[in-house]
Each structure stands twice: as C-alpha cells, then as structure tokens.
N, C-alpha and C. Protein backbone atom coordinates (compact mmCIF):
# COMPACT_ATOMS: atom_id res chain seq x y z
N UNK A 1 9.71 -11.60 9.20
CA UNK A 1 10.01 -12.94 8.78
C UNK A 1 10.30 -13.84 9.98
N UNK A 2 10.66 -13.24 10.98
CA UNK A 2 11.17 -13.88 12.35
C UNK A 2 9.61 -14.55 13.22
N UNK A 3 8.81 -13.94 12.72
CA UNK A 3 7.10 -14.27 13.19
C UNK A 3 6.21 -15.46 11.90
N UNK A 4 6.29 -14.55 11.23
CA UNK A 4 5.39 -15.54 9.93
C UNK A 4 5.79 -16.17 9.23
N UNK A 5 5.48 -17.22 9.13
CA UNK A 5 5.82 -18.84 8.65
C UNK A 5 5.28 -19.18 7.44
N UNK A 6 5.42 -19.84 6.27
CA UNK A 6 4.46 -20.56 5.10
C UNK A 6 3.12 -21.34 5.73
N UNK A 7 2.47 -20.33 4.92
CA UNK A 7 1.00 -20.89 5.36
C UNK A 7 0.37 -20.21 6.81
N UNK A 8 0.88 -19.42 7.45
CA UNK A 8 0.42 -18.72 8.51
C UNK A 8 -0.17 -17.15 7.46
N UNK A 9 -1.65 -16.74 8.79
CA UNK A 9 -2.58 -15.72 8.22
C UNK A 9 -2.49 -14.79 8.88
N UNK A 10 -2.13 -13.58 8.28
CA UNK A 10 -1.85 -12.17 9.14
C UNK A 10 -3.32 -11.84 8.94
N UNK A 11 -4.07 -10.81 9.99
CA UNK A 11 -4.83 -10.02 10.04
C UNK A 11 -5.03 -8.67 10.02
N UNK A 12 -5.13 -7.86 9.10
CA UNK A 12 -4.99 -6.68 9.46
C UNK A 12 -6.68 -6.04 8.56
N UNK A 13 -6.72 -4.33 9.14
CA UNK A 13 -8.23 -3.97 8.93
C UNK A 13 -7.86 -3.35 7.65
N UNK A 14 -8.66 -3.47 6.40
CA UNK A 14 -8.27 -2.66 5.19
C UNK A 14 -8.74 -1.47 5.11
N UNK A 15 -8.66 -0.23 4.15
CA UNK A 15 -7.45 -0.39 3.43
C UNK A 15 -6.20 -0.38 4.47
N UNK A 16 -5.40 -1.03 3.63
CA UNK A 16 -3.98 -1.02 4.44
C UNK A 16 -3.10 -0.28 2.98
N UNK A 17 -1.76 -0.10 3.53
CA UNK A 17 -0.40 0.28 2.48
C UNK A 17 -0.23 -1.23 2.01
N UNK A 18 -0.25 -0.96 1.02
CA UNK A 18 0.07 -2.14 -0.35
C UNK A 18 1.32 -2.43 -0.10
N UNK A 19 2.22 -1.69 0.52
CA UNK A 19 3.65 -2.57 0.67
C UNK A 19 3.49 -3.93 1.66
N UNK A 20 2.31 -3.95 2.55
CA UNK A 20 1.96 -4.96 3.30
C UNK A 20 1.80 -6.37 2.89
N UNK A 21 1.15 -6.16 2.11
CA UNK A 21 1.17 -7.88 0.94
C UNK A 21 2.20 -8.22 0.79
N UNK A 22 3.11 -7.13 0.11
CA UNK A 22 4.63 -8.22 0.23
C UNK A 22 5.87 -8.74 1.17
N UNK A 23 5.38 -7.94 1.80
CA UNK A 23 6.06 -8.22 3.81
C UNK A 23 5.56 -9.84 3.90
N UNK A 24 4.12 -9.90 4.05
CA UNK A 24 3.61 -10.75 4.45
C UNK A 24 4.33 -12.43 3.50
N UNK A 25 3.76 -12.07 2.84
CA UNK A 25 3.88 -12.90 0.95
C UNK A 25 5.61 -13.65 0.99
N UNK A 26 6.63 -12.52 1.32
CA UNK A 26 7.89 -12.88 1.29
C UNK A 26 8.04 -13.90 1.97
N UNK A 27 7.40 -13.81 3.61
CA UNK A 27 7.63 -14.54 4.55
C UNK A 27 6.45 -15.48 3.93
N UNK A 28 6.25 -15.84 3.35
CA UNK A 28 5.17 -17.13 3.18
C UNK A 28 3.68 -17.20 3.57
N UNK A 29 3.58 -15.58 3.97
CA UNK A 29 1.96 -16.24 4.59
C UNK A 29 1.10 -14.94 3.73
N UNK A 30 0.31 -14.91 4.66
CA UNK A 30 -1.20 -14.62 3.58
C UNK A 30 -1.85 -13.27 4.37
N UNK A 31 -2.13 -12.43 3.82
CA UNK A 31 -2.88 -11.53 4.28
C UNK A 31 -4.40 -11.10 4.34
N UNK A 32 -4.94 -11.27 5.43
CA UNK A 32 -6.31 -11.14 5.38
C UNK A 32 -6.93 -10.01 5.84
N UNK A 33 -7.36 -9.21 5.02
CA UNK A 33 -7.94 -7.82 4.93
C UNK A 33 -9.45 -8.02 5.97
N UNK A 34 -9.34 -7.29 6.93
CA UNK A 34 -10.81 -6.66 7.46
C UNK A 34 -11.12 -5.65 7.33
N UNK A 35 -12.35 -5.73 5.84
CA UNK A 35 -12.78 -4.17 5.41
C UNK A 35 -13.47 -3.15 6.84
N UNK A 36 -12.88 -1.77 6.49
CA UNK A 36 -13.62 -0.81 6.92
C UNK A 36 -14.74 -0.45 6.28
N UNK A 37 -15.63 0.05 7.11
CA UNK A 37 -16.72 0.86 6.14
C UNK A 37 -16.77 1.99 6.50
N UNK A 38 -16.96 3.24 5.00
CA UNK A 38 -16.29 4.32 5.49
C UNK A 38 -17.88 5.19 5.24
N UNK A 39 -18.17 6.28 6.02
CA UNK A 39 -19.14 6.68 6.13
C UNK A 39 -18.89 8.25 6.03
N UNK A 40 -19.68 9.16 4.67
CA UNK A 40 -19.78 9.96 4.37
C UNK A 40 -20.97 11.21 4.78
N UNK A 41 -20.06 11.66 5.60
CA UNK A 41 -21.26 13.39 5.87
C UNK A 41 -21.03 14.20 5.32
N UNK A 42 -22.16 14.86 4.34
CA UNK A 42 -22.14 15.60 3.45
C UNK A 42 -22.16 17.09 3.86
N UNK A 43 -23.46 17.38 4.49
CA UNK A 43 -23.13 18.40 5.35
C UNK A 43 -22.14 18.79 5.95
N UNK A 44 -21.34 17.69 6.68
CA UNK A 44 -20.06 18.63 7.67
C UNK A 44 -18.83 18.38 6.89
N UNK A 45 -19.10 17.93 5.73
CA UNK A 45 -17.84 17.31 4.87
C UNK A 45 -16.68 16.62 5.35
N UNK A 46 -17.16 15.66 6.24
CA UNK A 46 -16.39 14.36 6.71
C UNK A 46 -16.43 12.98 6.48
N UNK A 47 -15.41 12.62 6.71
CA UNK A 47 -15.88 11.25 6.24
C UNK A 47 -14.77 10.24 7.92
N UNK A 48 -15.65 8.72 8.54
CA UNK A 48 -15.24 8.33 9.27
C UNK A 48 -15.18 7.24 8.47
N UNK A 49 -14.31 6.38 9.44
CA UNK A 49 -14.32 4.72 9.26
C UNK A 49 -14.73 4.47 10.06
N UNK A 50 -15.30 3.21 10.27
CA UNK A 50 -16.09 2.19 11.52
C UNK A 50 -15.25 0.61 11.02
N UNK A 51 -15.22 0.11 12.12
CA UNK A 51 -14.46 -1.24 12.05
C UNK A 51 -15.84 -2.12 12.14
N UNK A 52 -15.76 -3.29 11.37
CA UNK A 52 -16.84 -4.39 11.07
C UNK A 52 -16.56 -5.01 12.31
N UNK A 53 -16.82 -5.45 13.37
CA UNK A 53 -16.39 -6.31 14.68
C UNK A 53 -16.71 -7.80 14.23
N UNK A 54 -17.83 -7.98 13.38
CA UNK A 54 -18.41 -8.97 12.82
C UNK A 54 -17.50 -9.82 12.26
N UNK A 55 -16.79 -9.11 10.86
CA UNK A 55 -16.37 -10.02 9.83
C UNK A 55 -14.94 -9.58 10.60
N UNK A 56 -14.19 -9.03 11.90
CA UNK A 56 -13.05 -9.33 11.96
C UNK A 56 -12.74 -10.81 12.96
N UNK A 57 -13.57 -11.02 13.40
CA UNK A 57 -13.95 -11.99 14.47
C UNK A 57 -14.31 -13.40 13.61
N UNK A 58 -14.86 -13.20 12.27
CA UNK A 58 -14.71 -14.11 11.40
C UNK A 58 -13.44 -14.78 10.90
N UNK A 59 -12.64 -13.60 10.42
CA UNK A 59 -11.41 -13.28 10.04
C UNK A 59 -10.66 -14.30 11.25
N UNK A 60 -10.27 -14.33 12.02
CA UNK A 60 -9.49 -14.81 13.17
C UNK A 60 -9.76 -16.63 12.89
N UNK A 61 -8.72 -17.22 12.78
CA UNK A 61 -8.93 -18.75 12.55
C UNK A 61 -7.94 -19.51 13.39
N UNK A 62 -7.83 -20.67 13.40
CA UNK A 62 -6.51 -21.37 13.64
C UNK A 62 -5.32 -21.05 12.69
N UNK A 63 -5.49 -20.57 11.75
CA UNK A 63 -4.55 -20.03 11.04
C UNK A 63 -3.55 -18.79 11.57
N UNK A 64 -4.35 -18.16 12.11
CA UNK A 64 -4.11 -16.47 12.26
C UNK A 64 -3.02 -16.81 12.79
N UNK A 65 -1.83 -16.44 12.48
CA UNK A 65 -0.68 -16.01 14.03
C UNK A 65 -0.18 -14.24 13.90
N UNK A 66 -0.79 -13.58 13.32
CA UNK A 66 -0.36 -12.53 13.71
C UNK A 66 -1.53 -11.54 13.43
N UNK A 67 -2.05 -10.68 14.07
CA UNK A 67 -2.80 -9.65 14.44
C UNK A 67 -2.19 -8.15 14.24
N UNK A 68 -2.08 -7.56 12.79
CA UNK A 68 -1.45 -6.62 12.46
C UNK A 68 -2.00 -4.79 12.50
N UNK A 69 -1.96 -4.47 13.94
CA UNK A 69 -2.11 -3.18 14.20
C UNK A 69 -1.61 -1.83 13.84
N UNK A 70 -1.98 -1.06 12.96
CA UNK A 70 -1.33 -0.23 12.38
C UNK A 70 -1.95 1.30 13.29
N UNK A 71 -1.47 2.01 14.40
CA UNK A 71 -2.40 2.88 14.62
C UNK A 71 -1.47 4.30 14.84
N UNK A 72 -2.10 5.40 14.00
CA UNK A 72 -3.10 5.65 13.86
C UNK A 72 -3.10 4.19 12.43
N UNK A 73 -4.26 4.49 12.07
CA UNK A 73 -4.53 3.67 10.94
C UNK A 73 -4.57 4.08 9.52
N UNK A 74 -3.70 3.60 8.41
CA UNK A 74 -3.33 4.41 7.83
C UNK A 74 -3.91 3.41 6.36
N UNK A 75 -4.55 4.07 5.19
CA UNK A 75 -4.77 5.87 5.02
C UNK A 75 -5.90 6.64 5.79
N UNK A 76 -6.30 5.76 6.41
CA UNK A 76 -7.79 6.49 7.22
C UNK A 76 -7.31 7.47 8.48
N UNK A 77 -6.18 7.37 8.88
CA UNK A 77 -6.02 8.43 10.22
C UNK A 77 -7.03 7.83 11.32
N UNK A 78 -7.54 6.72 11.53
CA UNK A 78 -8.76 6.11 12.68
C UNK A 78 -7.20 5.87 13.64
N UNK A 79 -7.59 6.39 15.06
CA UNK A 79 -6.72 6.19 16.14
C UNK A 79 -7.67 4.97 16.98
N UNK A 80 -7.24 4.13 17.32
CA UNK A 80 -7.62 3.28 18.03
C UNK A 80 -8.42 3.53 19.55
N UNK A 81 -9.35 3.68 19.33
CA UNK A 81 -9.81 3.92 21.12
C UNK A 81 -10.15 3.05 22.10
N UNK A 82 -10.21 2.98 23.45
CA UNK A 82 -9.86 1.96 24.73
C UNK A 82 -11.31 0.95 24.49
N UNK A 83 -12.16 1.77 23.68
CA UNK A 83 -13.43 0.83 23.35
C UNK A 83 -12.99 -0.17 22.25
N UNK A 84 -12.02 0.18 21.58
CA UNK A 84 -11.53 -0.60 20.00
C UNK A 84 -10.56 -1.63 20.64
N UNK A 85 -9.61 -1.27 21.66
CA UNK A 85 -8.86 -2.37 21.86
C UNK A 85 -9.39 -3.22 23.07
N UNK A 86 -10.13 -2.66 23.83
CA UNK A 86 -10.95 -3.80 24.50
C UNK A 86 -11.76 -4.69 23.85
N UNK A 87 -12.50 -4.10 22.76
CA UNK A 87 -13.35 -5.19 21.66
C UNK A 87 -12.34 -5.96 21.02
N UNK A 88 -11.06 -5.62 20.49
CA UNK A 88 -10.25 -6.66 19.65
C UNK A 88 -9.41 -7.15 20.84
N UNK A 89 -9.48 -7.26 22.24
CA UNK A 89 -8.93 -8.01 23.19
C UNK A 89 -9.90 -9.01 23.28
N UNK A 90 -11.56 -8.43 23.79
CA UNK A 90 -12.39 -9.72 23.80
C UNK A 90 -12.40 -10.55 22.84
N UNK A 91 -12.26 -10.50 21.37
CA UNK A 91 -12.50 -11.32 20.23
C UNK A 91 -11.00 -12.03 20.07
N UNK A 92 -10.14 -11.73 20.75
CA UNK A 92 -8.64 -12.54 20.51
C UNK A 92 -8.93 -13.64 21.66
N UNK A 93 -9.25 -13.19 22.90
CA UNK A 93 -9.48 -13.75 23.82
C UNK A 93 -10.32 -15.13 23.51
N UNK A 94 -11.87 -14.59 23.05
CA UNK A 94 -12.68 -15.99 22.40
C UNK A 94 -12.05 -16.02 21.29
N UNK A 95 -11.33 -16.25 20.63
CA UNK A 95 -11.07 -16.62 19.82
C UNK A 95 -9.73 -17.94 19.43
N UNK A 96 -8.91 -17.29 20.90
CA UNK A 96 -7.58 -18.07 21.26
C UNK A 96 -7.64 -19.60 21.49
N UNK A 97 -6.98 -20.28 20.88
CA UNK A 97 -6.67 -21.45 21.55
C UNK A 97 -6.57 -22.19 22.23
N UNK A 98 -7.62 -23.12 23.29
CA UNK A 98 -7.80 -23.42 24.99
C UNK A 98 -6.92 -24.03 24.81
C-alpha cells in the first residue's frame, strides 16, 4: 500500500496466486496479468512455461508503477534466467519515462 496508489497498474506474468488481486485492489490499483504459455511434452511428460515478451511489453504503460516479480514463479516453478531479466530490463528501459 506504501507503493500503489488509486488508479496505478501493477504488472505481473499469469497465472499468479489469486491472493494478488486483492493486495493490489485494496491499495486502489489494478492488476495486469501477462499470460504464460504453457507448453506440453508428451513423450517426456513435461510441461514448460515461456513468457510472451510481446504482450508484456504491451502490458507496460504510463500507468504501470509497479513491475511484480514473483521468482521462482509460482504455480509454474519458472526460475527467472539472466536471459529473462536482461529482456525485462531492456523492455523497462524502452519503455521508461524520458
């Protein structure tokens, strides 16, 4: 509540824990989900997530003030790798405010 304001847009990658909406919600602002897409191998009986770089880079507005990192990432268990936070450094970067 000390960060998010009425009318300010959190970002975070979905699925997320449903207790998150109301964190956000209490403090007045809004939560904006960036779907994962989750990809099924049948053969090795796994399943990954991949992050959309696309629609999170969409996601990011003058609105945004908070960028909500959950890692590992939960319910998916996706750990963030130096390729994941350099890509969501470049897209904060263009994305920031001159």
């Amino acid at each position: 509540m000390s960060i998010v304001s009425e009318g300010d847009e959190v970002v975070t990658f979905e699925p997320f824990w449903p207790g998150c909406v109301n964190i956000i919600h209490s403090a007045g602002g809004k939560l904006i989900g960036v779907p994962m897409s989750m990809t099924k191998n049948s053969e090795q009986k796994t399943i990954s997530w991949d992050y959309d770089w696309e629609a999170f880079e969409e996601a990011m507005n003058e609105n945004t003030k908070l960028l909500m990192l959950i890692n590992p990432h939960s319910p998916s268990g996706r750990v963030f790798t130096q390729e994941d936070i350099e890509k969501i450094t470049e897209i904060l970067d263009k994305k920031a405010p001159k």
